[in-house]
PDB file of N, CA and C in Angstrom:
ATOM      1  N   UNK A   1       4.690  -2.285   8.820  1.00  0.00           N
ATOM      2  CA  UNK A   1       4.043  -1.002   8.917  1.00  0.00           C
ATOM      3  C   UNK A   1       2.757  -1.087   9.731  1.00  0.00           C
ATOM      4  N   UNK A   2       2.145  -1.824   9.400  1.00  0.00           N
ATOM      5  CA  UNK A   2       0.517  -2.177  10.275  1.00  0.00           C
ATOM      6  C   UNK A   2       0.778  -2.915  11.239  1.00  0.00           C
ATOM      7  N   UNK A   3       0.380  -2.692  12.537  1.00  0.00           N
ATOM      8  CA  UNK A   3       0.386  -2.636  13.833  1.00  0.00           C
ATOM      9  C   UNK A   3      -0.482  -3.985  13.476  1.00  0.00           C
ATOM     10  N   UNK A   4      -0.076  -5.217  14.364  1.00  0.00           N
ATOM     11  CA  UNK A   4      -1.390  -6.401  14.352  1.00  0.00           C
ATOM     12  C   UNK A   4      -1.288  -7.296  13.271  1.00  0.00           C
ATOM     13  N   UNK A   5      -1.853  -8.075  13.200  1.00  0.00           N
ATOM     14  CA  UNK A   5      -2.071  -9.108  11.665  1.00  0.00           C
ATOM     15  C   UNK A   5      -2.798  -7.868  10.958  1.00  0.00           C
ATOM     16  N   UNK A   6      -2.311  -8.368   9.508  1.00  0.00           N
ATOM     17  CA  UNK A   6      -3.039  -7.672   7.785  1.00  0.00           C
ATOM     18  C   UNK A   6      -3.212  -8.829   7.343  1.00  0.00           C
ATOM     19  N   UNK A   7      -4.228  -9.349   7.077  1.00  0.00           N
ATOM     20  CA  UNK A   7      -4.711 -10.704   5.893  1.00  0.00           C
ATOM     21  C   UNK A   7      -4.087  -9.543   4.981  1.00  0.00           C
ATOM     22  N   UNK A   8      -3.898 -10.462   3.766  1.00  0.00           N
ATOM     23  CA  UNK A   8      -3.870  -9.944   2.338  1.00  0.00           C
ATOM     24  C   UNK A   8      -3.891 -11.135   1.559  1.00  0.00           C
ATOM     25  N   UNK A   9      -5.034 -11.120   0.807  1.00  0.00           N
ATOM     26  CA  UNK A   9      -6.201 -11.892   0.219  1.00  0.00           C
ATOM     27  C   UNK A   9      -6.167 -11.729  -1.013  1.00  0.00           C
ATOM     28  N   UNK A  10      -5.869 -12.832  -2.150  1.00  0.00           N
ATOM     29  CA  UNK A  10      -5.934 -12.375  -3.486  1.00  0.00           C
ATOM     30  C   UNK A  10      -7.652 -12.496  -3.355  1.00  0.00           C
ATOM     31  N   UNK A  11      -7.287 -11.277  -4.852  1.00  0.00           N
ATOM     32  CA  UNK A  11      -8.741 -10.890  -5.773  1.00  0.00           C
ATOM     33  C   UNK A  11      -9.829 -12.145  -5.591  1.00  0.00           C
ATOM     34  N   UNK A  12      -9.324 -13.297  -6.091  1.00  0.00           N
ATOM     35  CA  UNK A  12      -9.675 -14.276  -6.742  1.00  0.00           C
ATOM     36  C   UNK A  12     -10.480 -15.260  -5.442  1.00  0.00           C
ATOM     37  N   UNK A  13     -10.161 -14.665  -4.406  1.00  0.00           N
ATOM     38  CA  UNK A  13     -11.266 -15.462  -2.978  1.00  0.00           C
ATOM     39  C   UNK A  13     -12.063 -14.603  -2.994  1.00  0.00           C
ATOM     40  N   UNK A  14     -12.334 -13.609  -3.432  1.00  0.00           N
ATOM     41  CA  UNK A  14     -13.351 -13.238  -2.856  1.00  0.00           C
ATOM     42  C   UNK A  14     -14.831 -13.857  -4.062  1.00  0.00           C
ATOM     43  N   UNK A  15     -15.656 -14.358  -2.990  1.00  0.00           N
ATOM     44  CA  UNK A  15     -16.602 -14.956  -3.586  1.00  0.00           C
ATOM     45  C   UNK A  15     -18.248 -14.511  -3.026  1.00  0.00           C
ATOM     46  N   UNK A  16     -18.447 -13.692  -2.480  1.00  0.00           N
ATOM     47  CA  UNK A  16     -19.515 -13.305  -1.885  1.00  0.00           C
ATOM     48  C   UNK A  16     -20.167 -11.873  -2.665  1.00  0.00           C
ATOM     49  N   UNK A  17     -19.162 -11.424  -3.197  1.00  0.00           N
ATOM     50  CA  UNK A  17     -19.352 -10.352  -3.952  1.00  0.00           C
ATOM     51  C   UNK A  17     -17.979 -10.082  -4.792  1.00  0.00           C
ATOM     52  N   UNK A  18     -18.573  -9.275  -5.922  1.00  0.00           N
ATOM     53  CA  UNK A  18     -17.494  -8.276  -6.714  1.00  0.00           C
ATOM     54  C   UNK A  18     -16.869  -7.609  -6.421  1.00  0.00           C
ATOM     55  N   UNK A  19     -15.461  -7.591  -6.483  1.00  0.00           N
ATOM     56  CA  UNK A  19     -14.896  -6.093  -6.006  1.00  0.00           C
ATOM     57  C   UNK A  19     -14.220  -5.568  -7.315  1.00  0.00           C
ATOM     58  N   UNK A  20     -14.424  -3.947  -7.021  1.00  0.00           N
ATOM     59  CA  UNK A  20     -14.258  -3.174  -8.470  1.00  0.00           C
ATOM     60  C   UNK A  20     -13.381  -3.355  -9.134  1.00  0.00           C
ATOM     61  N   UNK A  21     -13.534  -3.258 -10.467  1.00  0.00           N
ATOM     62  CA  UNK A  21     -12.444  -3.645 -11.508  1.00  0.00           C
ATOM     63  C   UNK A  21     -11.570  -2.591 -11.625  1.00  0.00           C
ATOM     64  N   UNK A  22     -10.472  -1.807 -10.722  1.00  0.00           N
ATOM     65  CA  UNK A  22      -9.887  -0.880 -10.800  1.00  0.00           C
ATOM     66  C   UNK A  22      -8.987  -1.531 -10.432  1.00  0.00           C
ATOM     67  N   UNK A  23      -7.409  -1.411 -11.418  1.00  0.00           N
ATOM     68  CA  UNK A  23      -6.004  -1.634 -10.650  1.00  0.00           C
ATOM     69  C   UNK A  23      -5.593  -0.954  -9.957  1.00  0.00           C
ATOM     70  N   UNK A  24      -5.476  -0.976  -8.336  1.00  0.00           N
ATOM     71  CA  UNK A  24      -5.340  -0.282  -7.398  1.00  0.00           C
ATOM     72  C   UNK A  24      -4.855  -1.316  -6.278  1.00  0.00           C
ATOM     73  N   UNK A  25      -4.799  -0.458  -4.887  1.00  0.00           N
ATOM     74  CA  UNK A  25      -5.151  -1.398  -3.520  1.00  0.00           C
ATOM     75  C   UNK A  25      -6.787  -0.955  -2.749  1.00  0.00           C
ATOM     76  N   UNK A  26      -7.232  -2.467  -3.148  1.00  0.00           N
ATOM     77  CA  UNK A  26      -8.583  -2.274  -2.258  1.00  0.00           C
ATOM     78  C   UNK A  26      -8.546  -2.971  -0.611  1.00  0.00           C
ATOM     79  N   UNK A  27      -9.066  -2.216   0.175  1.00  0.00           N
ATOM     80  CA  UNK A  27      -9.403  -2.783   1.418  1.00  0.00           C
ATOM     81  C   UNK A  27     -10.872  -2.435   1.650  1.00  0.00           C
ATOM     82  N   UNK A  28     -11.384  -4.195   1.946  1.00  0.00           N
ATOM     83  CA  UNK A  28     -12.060  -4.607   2.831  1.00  0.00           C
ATOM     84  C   UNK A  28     -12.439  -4.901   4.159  1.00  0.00           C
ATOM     85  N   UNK A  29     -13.691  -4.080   4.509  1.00  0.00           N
ATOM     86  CA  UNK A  29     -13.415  -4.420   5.575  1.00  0.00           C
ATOM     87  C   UNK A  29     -15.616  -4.893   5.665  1.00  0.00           C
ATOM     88  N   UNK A  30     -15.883  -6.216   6.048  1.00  0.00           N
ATOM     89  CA  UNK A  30     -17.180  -6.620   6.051  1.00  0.00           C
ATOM     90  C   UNK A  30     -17.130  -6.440   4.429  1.00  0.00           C
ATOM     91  N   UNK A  31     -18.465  -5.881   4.152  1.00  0.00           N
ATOM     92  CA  UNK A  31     -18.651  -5.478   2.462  1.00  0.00           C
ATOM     93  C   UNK A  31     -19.143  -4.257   2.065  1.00  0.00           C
ATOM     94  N   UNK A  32     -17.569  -3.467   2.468  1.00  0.00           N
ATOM     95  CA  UNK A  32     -17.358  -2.394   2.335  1.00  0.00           C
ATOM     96  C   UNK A  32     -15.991  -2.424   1.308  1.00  0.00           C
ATOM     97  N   UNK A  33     -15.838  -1.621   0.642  1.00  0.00           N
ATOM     98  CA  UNK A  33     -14.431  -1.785  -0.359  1.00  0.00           C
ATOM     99  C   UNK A  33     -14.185  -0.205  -0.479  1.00  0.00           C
ATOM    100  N   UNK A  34     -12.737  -0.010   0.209  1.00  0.00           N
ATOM    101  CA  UNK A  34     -12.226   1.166  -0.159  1.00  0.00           C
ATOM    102  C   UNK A  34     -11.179   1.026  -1.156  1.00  0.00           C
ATOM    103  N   UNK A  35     -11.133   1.669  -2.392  1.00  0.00           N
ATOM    104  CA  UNK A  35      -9.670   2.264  -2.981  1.00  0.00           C
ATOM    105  C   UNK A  35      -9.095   3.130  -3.073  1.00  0.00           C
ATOM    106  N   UNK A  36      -8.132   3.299  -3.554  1.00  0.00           N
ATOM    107  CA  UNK A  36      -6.683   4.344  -3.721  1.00  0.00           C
ATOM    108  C   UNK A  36      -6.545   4.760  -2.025  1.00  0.00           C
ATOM    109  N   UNK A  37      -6.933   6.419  -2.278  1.00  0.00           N
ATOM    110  CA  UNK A  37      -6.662   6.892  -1.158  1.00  0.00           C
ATOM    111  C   UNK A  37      -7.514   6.632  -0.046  1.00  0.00           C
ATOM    112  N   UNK A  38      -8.865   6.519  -0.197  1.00  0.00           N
ATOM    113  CA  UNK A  38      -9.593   5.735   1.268  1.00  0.00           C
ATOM    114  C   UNK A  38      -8.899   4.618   1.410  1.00  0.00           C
ATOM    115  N   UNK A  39      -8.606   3.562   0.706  1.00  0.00           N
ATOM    116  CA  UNK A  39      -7.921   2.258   1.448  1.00  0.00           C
ATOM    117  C   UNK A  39      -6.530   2.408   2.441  1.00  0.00           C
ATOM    118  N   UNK A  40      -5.941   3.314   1.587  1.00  0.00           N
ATOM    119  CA  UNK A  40      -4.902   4.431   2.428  1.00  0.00           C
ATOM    120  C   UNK A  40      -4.702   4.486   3.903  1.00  0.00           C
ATOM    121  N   UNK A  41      -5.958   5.159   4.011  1.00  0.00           N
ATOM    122  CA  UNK A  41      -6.269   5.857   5.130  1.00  0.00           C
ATOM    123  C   UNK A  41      -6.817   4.982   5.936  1.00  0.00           C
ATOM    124  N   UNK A  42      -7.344   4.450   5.725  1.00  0.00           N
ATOM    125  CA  UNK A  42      -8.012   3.320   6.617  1.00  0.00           C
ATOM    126  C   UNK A  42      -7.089   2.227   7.008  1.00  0.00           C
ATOM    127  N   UNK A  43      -5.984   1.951   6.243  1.00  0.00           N
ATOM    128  CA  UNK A  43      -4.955   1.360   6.903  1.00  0.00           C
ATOM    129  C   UNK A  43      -3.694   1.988   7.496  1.00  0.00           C
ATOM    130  N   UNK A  44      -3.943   3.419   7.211  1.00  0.00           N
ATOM    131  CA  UNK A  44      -2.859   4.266   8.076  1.00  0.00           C
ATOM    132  C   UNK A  44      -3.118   4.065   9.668  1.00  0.00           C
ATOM    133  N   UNK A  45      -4.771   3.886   9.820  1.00  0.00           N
ATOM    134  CA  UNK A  45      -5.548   3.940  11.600  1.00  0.00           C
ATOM    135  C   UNK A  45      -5.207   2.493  12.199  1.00  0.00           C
ATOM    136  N   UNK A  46      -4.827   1.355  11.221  1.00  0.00           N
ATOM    137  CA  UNK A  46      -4.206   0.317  12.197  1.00  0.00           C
ATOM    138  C   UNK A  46      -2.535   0.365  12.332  1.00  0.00           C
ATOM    139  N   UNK A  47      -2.055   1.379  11.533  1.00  0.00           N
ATOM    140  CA  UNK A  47      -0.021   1.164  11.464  1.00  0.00           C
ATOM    141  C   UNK A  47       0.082   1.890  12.848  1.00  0.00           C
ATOM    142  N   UNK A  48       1.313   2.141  12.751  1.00  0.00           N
ATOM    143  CA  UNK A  48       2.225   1.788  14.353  1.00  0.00           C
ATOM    144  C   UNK A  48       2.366   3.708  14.834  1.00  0.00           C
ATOM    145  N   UNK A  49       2.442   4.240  15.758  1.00  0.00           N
ATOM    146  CA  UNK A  49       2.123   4.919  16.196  1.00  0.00           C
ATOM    147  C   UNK A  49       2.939   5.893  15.804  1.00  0.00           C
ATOM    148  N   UNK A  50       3.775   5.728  15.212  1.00  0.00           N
ATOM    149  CA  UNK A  50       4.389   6.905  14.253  1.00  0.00           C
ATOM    150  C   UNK A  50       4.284   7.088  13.188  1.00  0.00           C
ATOM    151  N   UNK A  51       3.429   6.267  12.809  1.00  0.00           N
ATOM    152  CA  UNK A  51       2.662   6.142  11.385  1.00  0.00           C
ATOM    153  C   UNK A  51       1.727   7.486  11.223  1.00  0.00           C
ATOM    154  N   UNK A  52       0.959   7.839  12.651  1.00  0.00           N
ATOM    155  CA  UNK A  52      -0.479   8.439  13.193  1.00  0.00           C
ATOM    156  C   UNK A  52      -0.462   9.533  12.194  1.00  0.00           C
ATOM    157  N   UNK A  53       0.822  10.569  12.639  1.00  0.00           N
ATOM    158  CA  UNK A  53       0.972  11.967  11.899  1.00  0.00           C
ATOM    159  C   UNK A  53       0.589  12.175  10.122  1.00  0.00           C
ATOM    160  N   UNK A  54       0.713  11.260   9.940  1.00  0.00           N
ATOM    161  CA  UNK A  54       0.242  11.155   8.060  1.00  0.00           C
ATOM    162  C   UNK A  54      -0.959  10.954   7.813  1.00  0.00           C
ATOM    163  N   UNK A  55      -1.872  10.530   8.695  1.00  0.00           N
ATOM    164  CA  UNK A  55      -3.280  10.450   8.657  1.00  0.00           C
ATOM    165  C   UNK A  55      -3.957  12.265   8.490  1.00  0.00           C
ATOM    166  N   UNK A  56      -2.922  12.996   9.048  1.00  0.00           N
ATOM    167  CA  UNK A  56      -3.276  14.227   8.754  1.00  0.00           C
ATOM    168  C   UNK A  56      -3.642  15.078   7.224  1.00  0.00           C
ATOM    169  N   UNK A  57      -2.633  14.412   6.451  1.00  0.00           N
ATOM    170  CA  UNK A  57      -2.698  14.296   5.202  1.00  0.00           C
ATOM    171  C   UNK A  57      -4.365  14.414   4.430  1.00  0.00           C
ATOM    172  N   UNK A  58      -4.571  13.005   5.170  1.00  0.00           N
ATOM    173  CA  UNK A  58      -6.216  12.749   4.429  1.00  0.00           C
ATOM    174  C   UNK A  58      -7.170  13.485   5.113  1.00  0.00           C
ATOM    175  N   UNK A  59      -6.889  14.770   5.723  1.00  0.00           N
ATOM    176  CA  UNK A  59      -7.773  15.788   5.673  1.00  0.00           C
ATOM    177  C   UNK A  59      -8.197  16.639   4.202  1.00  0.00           C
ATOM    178  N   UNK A  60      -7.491  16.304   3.176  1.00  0.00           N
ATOM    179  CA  UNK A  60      -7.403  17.215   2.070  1.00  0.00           C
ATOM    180  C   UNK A  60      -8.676  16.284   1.085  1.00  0.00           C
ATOM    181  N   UNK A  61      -9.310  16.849   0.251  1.00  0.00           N
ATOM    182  CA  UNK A  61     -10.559  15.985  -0.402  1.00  0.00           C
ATOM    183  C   UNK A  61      -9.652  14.711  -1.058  1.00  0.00           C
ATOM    184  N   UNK A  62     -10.552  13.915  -1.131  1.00  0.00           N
ATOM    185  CA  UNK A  62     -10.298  12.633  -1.653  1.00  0.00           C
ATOM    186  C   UNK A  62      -9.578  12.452  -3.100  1.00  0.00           C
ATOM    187  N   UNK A  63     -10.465  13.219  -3.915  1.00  0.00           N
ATOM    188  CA  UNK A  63     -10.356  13.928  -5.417  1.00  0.00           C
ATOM    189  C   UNK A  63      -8.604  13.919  -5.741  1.00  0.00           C
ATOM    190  N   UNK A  64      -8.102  15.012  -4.377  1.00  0.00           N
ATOM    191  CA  UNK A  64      -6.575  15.171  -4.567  1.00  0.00           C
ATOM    192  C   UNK A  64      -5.720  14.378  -4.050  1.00  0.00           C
ATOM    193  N   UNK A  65      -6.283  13.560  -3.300  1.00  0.00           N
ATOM    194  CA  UNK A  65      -5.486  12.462  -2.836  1.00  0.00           C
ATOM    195  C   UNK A  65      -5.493  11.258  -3.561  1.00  0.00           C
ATOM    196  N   UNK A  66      -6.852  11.034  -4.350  1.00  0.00           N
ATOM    197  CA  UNK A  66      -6.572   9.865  -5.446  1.00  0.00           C
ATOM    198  C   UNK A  66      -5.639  10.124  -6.305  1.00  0.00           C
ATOM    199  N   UNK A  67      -5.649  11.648  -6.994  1.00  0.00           N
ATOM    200  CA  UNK A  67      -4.668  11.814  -8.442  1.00  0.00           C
ATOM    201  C   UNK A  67      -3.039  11.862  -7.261  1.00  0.00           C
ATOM    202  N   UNK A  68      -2.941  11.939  -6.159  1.00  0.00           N
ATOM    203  CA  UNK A  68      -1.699  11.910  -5.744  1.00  0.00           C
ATOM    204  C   UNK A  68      -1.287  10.461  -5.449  1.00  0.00           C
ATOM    205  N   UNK A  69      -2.370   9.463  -5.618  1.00  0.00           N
ATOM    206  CA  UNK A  69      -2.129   8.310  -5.359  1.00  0.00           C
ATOM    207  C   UNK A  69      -1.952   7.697  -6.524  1.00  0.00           C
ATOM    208  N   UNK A  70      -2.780   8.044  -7.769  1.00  0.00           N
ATOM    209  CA  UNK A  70      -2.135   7.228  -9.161  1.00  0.00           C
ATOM    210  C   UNK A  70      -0.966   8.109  -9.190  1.00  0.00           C
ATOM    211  N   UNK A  71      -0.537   9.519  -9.184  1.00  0.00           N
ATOM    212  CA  UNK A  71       0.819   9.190  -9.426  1.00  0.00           C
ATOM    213  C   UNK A  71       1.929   8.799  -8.424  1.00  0.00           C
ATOM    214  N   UNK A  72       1.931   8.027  -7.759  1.00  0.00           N
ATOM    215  CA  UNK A  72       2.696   7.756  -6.926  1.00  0.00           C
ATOM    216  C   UNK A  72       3.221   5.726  -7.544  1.00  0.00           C
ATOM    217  N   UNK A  73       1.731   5.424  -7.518  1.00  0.00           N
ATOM    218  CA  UNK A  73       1.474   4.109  -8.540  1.00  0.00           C
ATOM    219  C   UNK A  73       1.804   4.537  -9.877  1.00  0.00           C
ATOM    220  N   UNK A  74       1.760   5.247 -10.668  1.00  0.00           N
ATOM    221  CA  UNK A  74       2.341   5.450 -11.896  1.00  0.00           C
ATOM    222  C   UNK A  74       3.961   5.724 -11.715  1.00  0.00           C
ATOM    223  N   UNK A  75       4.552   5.732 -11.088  1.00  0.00           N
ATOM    224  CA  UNK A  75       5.915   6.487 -10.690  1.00  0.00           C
ATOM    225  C   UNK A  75       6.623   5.252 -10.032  1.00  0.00           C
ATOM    226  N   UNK A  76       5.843   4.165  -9.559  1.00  0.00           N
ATOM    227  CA  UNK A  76       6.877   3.396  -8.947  1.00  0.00           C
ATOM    228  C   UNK A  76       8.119   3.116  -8.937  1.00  0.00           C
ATOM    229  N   UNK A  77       8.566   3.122 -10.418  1.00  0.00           N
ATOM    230  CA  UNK A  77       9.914   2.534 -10.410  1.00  0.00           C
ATOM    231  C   UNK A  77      10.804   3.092 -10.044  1.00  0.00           C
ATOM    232  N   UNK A  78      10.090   4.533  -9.939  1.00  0.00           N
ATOM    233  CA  UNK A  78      11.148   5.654  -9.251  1.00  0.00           C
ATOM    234  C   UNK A  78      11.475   5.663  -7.853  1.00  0.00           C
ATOM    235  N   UNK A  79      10.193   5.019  -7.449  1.00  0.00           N
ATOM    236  CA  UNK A  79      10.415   4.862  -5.926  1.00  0.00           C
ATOM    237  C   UNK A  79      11.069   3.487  -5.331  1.00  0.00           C
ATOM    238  N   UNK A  80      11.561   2.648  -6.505  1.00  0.00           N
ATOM    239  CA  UNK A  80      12.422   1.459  -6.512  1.00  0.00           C
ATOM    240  C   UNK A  80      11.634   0.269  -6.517  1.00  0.00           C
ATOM    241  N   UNK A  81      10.219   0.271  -6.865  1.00  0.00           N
ATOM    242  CA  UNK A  81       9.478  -0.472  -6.897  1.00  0.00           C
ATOM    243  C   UNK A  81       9.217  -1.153  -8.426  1.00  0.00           C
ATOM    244  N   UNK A  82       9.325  -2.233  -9.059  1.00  0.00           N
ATOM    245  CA  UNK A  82       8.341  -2.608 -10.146  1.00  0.00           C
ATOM    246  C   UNK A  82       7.403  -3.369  -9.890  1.00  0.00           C
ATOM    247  N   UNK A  83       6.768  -3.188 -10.893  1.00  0.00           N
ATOM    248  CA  UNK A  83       5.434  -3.804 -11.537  1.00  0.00           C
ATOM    249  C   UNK A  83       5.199  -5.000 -10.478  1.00  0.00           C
ATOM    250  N   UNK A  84       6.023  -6.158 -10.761  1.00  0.00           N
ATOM    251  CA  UNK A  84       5.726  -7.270 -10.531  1.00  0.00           C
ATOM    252  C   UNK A  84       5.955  -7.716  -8.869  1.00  0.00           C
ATOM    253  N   UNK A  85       6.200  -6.007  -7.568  1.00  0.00           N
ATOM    254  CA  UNK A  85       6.507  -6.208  -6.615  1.00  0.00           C
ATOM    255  C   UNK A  85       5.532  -5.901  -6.265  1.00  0.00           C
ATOM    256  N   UNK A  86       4.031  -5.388  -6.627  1.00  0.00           N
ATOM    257  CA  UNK A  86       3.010  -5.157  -6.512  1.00  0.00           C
ATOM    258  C   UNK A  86       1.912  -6.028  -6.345  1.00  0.00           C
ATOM    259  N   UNK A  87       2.584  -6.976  -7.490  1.00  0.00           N
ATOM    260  CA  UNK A  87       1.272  -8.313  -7.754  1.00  0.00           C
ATOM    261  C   UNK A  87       1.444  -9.229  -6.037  1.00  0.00           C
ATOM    262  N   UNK A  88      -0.202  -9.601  -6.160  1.00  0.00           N
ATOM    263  CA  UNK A  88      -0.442 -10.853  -5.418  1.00  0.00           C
ATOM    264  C   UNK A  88      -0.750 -11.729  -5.883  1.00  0.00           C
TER     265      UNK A  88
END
């Protein structure tokens, strides 16, 4: 989906600072930490160019895009995903 290399970094390196205790996806970028739907979005701007059109989406407040993002994470299995395809 992401255009380029994605590190993906367990929790557990990061040693320079805390990152929030929320089960979610956080992205870093320097020591900055976005979750739910900002991390989203910020990795929608490196995916592949037909990715672009969904960035439109996160014009809508954040507020409604987080509760659309826990349930989407609450719903996984519906979307053929479990639990343990999540973990790093």
């Amino acid at each position: 989906m992401v255009a380029g290399d994605l590190q993906i970094i367990p929790e557990t390196s990061f040693t320079e600072f805390t990152l929030p205790e929320i089960d979610s996806i956080k992205w870093v970028v320097g020591t900055d930490v976005y979750v739910k739907s900002a991390a989203i979005s910020r990795i929608l701007a490196f995916s592949h160019w037909y990715f672009q059109p969904l960035r439109l989406v996160f014009l809508l407040p954040s507020s409604f895009l987080d509760k659309g993002y826990d349930w989407v994470a609450k719903n996984r299995l519906f979307w053929g995903k479990s639990v343990d395809d999540c973990a790093i």
